[in-house]
Each structure stands twice: as C-alpha cells, then as structure tokens.
N, C-alpha and C. Protein backbone atom coordinates (compact mmCIF):
# COMPACT_ATOMS: atom_id res chain seq x y z
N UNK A 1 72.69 84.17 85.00
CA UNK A 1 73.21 85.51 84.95
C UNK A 1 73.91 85.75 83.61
N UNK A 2 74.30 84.39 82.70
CA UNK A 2 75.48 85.01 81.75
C UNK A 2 74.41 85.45 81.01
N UNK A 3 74.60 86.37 79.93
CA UNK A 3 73.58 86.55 78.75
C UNK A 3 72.80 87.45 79.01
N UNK A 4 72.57 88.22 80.40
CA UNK A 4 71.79 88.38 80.81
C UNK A 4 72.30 90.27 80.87
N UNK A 5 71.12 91.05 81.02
CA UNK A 5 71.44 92.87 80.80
C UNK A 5 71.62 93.50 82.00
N UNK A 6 72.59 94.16 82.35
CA UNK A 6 72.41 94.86 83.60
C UNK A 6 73.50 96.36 83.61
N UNK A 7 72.37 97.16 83.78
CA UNK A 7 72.75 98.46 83.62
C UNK A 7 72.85 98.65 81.75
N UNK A 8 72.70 98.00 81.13
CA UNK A 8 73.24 98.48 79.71
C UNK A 8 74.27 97.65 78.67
N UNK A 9 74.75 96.80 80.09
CA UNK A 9 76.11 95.28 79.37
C UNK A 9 75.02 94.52 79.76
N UNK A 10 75.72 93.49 78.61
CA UNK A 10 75.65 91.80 78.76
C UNK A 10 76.49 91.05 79.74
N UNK A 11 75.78 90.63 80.56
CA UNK A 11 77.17 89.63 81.18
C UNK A 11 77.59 89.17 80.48
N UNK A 12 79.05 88.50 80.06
CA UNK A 12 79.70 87.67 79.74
C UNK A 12 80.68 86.96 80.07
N UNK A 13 80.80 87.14 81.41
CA UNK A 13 81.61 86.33 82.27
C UNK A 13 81.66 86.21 83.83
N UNK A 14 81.35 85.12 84.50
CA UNK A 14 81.45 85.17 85.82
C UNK A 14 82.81 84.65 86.35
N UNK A 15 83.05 85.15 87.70
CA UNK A 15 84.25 84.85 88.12
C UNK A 15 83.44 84.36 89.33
N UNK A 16 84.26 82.35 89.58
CA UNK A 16 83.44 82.24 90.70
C UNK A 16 84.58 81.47 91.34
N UNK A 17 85.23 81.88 92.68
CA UNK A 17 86.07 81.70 93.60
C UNK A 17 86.02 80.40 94.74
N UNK A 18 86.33 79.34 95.17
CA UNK A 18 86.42 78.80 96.43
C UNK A 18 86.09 79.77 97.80
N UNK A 19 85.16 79.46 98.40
CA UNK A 19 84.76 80.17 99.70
C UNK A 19 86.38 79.70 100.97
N UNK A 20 86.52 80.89 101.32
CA UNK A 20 87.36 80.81 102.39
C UNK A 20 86.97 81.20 103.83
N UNK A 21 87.49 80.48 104.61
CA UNK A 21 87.28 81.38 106.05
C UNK A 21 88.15 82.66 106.55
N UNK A 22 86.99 83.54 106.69
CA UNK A 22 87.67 85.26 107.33
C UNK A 22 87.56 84.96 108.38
N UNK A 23 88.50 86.35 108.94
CA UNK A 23 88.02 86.73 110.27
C UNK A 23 87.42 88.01 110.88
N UNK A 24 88.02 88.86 109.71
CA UNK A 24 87.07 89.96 109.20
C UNK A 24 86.66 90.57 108.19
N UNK A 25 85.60 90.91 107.89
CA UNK A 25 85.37 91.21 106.40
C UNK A 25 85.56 92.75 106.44
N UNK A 26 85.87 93.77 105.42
CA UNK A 26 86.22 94.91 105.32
C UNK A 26 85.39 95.37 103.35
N UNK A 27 85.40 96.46 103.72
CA UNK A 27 85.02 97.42 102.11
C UNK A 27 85.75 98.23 102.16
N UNK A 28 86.53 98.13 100.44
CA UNK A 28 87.48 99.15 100.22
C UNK A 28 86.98 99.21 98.69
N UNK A 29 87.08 100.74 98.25
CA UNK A 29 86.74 100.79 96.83
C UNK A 29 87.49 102.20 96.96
N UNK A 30 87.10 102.31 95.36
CA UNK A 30 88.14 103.59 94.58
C UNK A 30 86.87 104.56 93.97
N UNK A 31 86.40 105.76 94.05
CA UNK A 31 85.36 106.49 93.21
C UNK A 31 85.76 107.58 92.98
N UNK A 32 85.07 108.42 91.85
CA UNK A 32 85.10 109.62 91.58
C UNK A 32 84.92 110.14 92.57
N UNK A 33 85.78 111.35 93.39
CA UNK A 33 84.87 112.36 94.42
C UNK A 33 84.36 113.76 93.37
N UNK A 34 83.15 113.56 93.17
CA UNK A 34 82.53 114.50 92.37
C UNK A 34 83.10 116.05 92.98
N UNK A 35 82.70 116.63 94.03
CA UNK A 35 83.28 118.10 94.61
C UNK A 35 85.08 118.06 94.12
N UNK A 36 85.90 117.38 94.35
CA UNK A 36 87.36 117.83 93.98
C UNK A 36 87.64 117.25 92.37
N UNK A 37 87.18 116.83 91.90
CA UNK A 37 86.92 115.50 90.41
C UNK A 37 89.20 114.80 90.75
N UNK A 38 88.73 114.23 91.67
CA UNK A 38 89.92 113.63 92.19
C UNK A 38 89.34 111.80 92.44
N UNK A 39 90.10 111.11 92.33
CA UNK A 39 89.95 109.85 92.80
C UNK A 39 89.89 109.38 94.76
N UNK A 40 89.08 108.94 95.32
CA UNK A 40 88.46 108.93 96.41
C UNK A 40 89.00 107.41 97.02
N UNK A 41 89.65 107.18 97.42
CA UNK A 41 89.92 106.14 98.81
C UNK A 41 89.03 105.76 99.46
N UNK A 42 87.97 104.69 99.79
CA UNK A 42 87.32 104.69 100.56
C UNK A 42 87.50 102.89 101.31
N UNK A 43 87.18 103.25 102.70
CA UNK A 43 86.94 102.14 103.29
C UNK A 43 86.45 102.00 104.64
N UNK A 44 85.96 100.85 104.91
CA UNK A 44 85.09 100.48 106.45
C UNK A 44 85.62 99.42 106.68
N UNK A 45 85.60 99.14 107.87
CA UNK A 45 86.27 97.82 108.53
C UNK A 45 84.91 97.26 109.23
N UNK A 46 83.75 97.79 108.83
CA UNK A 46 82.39 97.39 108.56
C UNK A 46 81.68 96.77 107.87
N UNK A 47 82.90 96.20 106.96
CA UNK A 47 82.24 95.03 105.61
C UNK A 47 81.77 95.34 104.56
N UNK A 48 81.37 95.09 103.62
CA UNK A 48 80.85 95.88 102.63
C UNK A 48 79.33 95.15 102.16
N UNK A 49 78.71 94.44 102.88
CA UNK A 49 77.46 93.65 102.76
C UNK A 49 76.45 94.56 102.21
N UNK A 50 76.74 95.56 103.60
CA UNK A 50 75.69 96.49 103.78
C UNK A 50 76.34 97.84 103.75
N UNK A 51 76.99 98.13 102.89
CA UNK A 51 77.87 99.75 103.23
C UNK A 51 77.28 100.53 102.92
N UNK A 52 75.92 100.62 101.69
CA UNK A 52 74.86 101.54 102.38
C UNK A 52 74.78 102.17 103.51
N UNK A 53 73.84 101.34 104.29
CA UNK A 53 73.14 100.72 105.48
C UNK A 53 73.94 101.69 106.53
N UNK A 54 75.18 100.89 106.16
CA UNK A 54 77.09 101.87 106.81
C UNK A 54 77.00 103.17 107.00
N UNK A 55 76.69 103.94 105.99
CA UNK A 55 76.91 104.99 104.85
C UNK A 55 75.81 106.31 105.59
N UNK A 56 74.65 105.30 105.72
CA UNK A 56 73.37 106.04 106.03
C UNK A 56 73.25 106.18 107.56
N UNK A 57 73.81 105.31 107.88
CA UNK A 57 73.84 105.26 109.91
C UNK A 57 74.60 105.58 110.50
N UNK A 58 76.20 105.20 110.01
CA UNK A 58 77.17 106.03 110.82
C UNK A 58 78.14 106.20 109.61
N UNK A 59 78.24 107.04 109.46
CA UNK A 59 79.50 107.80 108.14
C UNK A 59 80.38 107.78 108.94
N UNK A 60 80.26 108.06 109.49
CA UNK A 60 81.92 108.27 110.14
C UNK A 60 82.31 107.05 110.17
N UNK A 61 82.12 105.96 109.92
CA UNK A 61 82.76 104.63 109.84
C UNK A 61 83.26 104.12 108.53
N UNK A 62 83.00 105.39 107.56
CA UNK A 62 83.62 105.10 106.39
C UNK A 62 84.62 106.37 106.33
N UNK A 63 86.06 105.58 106.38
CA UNK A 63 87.53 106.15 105.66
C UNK A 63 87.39 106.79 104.45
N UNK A 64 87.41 107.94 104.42
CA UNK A 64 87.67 108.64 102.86
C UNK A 64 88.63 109.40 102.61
N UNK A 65 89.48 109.05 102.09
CA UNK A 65 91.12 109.71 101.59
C UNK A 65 91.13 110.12 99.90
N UNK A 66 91.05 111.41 99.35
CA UNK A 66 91.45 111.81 98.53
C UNK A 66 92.69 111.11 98.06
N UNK A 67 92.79 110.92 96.61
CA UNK A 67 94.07 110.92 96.13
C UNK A 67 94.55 111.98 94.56
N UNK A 68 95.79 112.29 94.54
CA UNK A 68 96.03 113.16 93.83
C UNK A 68 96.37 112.56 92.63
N UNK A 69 95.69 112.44 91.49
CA UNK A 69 96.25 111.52 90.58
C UNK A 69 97.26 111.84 89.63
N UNK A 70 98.26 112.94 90.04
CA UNK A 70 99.37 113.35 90.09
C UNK A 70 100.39 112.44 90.59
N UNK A 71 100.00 112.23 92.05
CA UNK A 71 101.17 111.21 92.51
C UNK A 71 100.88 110.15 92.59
N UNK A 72 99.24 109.51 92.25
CA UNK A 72 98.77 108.23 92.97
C UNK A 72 98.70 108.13 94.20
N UNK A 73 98.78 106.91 94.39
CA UNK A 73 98.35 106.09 95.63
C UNK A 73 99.78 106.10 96.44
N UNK A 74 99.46 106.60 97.42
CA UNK A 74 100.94 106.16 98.05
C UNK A 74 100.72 105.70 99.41
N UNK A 75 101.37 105.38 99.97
CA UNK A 75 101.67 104.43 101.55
C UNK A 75 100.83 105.34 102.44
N UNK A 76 100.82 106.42 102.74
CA UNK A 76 100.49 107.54 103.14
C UNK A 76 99.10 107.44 102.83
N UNK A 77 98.38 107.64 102.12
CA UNK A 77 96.98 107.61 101.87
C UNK A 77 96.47 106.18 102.89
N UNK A 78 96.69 105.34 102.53
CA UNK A 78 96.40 103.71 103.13
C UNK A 78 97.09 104.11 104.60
N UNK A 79 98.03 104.29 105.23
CA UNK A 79 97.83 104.80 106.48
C UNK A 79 96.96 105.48 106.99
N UNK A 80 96.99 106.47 106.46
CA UNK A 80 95.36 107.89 107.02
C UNK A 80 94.56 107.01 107.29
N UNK A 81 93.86 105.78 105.61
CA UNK A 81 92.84 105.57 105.73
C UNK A 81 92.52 104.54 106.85
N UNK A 82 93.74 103.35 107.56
CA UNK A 82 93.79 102.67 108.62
C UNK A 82 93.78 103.45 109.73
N UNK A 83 94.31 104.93 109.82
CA UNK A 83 94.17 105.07 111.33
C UNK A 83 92.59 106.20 111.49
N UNK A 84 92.04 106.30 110.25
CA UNK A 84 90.92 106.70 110.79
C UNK A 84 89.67 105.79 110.72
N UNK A 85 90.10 104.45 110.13
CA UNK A 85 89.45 103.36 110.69
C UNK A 85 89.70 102.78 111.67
N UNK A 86 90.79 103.17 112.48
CA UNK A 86 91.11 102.42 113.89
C UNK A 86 91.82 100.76 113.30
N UNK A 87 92.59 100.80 112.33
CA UNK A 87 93.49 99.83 111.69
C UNK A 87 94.63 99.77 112.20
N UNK A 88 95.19 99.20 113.47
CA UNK A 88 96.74 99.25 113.91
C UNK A 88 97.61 98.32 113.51
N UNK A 89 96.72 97.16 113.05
CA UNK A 89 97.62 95.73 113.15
C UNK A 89 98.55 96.23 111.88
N UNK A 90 99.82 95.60 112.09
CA UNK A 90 101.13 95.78 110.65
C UNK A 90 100.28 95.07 109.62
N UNK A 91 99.98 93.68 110.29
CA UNK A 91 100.09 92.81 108.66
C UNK A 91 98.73 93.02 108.20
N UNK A 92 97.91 93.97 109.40
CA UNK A 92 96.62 93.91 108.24
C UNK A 92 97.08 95.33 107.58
N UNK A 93 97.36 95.95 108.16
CA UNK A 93 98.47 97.43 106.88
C UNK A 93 98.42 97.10 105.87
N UNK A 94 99.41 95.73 105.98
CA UNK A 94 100.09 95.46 104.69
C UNK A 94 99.01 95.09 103.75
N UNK A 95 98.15 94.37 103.93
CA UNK A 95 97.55 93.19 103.18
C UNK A 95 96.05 94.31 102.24
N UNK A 96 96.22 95.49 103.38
CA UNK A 96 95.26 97.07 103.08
C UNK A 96 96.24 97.42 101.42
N UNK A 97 97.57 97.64 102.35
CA UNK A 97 98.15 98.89 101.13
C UNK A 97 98.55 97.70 99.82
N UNK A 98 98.62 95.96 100.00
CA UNK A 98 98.65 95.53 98.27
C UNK A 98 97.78 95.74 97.61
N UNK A 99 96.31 95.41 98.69
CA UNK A 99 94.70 95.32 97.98
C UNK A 99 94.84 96.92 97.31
N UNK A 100 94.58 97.76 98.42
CA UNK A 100 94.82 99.04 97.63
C UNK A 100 94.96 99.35 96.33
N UNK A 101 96.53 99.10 96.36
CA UNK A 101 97.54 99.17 94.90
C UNK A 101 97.21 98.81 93.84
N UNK A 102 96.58 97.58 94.12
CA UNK A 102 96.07 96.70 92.82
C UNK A 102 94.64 97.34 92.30
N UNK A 103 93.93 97.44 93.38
CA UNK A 103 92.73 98.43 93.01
C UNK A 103 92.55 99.76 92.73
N UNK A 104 94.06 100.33 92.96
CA UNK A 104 94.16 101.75 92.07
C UNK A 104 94.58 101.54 90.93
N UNK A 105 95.69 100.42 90.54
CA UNK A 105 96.06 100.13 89.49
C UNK A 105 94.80 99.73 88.79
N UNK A 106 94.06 98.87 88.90
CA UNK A 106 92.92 98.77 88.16
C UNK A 106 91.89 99.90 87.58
N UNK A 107 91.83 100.83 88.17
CA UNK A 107 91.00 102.08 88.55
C UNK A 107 91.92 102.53 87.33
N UNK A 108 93.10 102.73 87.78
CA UNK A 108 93.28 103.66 86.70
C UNK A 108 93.81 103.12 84.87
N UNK A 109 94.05 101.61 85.09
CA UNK A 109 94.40 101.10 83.71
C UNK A 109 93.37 100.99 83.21
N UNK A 110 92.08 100.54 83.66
CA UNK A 110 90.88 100.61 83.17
C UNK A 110 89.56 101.96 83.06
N UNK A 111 90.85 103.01 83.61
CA UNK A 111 90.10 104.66 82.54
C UNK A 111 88.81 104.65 83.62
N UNK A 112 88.55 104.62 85.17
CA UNK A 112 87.62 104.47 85.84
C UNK A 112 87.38 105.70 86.38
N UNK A 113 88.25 106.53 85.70
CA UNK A 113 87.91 107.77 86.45
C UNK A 113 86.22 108.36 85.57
C-alpha cells in the first residue's frame, strides 16, 4: 500500500494498531451536510463495516446531528445523537462524547470542512 495512489495522494504512511477485543463495534464520523453547508454528526451503533449497506436499508439507524460551527460540538449534540441511537449506557456516553471531541477537533484543525 505505501507508495501506492489513491484518489490523487500517495500513501505515505500506515498506521497499524494491536487488535483488541470489542463488544460492540459502532460508526461515528464528521461530514459536510451539503443542504445547511454545516458540519454533520453522524453515527450507528450498527458498525461501520458496512454503513453503506446501513445507509441503503435502514437510515433510520443512522444518528445525524447538525452542528453549528459557531458553537461546536457540545455535550448536547452527542446526547441527541445517543438517544436517537437508543445509547443509554453512561460510560458508553462518555467514551461517545471523548471520541466525538477528538474527531471534531480533528475535522476542524485539519480544515475538513
């Protein structure tokens, strides 16, 4: 893969992790919502293997929360987006709204809008 063209870049670096054991896998990402040109919240507690697949069969299983990039990301957004995924547990809340944070922070230090 290194050296190699995709979309228009060169790879030049892989990041390759120790496999851990889950117990559930989840998809959360950050996108343009083209209709408001606002930054988009999204997530499934459906995994992200196949979030296509997700996407195309039952939408409604994907969380989509606007955010105002006025105020950012706040606690509030990552709630909505757990309780309209049916997300009650606290500590998986929590472990939602760091991933979150860090992935808006990324989104937005890296100009992803």
């Amino acid at each position: 893969m290194l050296g190699k063209e995709i979309k228009g870049s060169i790879v030049e670096a892989v990041l390759v992790e120790q496999m851990v054991d889950f117990e559930d896998e989840y998809y959360i990402s950050i996108t343009m919502d083209a209709r408001t040109k606002m930054p988009m919240l999204m997530f499934s507690a459906c995994g992200g293997v196949d979030i296509e697949q997700v996407a195309a069969s039952s939408p409604e299983k994907i969380a989509r929360v606007l955010i105002d990039p006025l105020i950012g990301l706040q606690s509030f957004h990552v709630e909505k987006m757990c309780t309209t995924a049916g997300i009650g547990d606290k500590a998986v809340k929590k472990q939602l709204m760091d991933g979150a944070a860090k992935l808006y922070k990324l989104y937005t230090e890296y100009d992803a809008w």
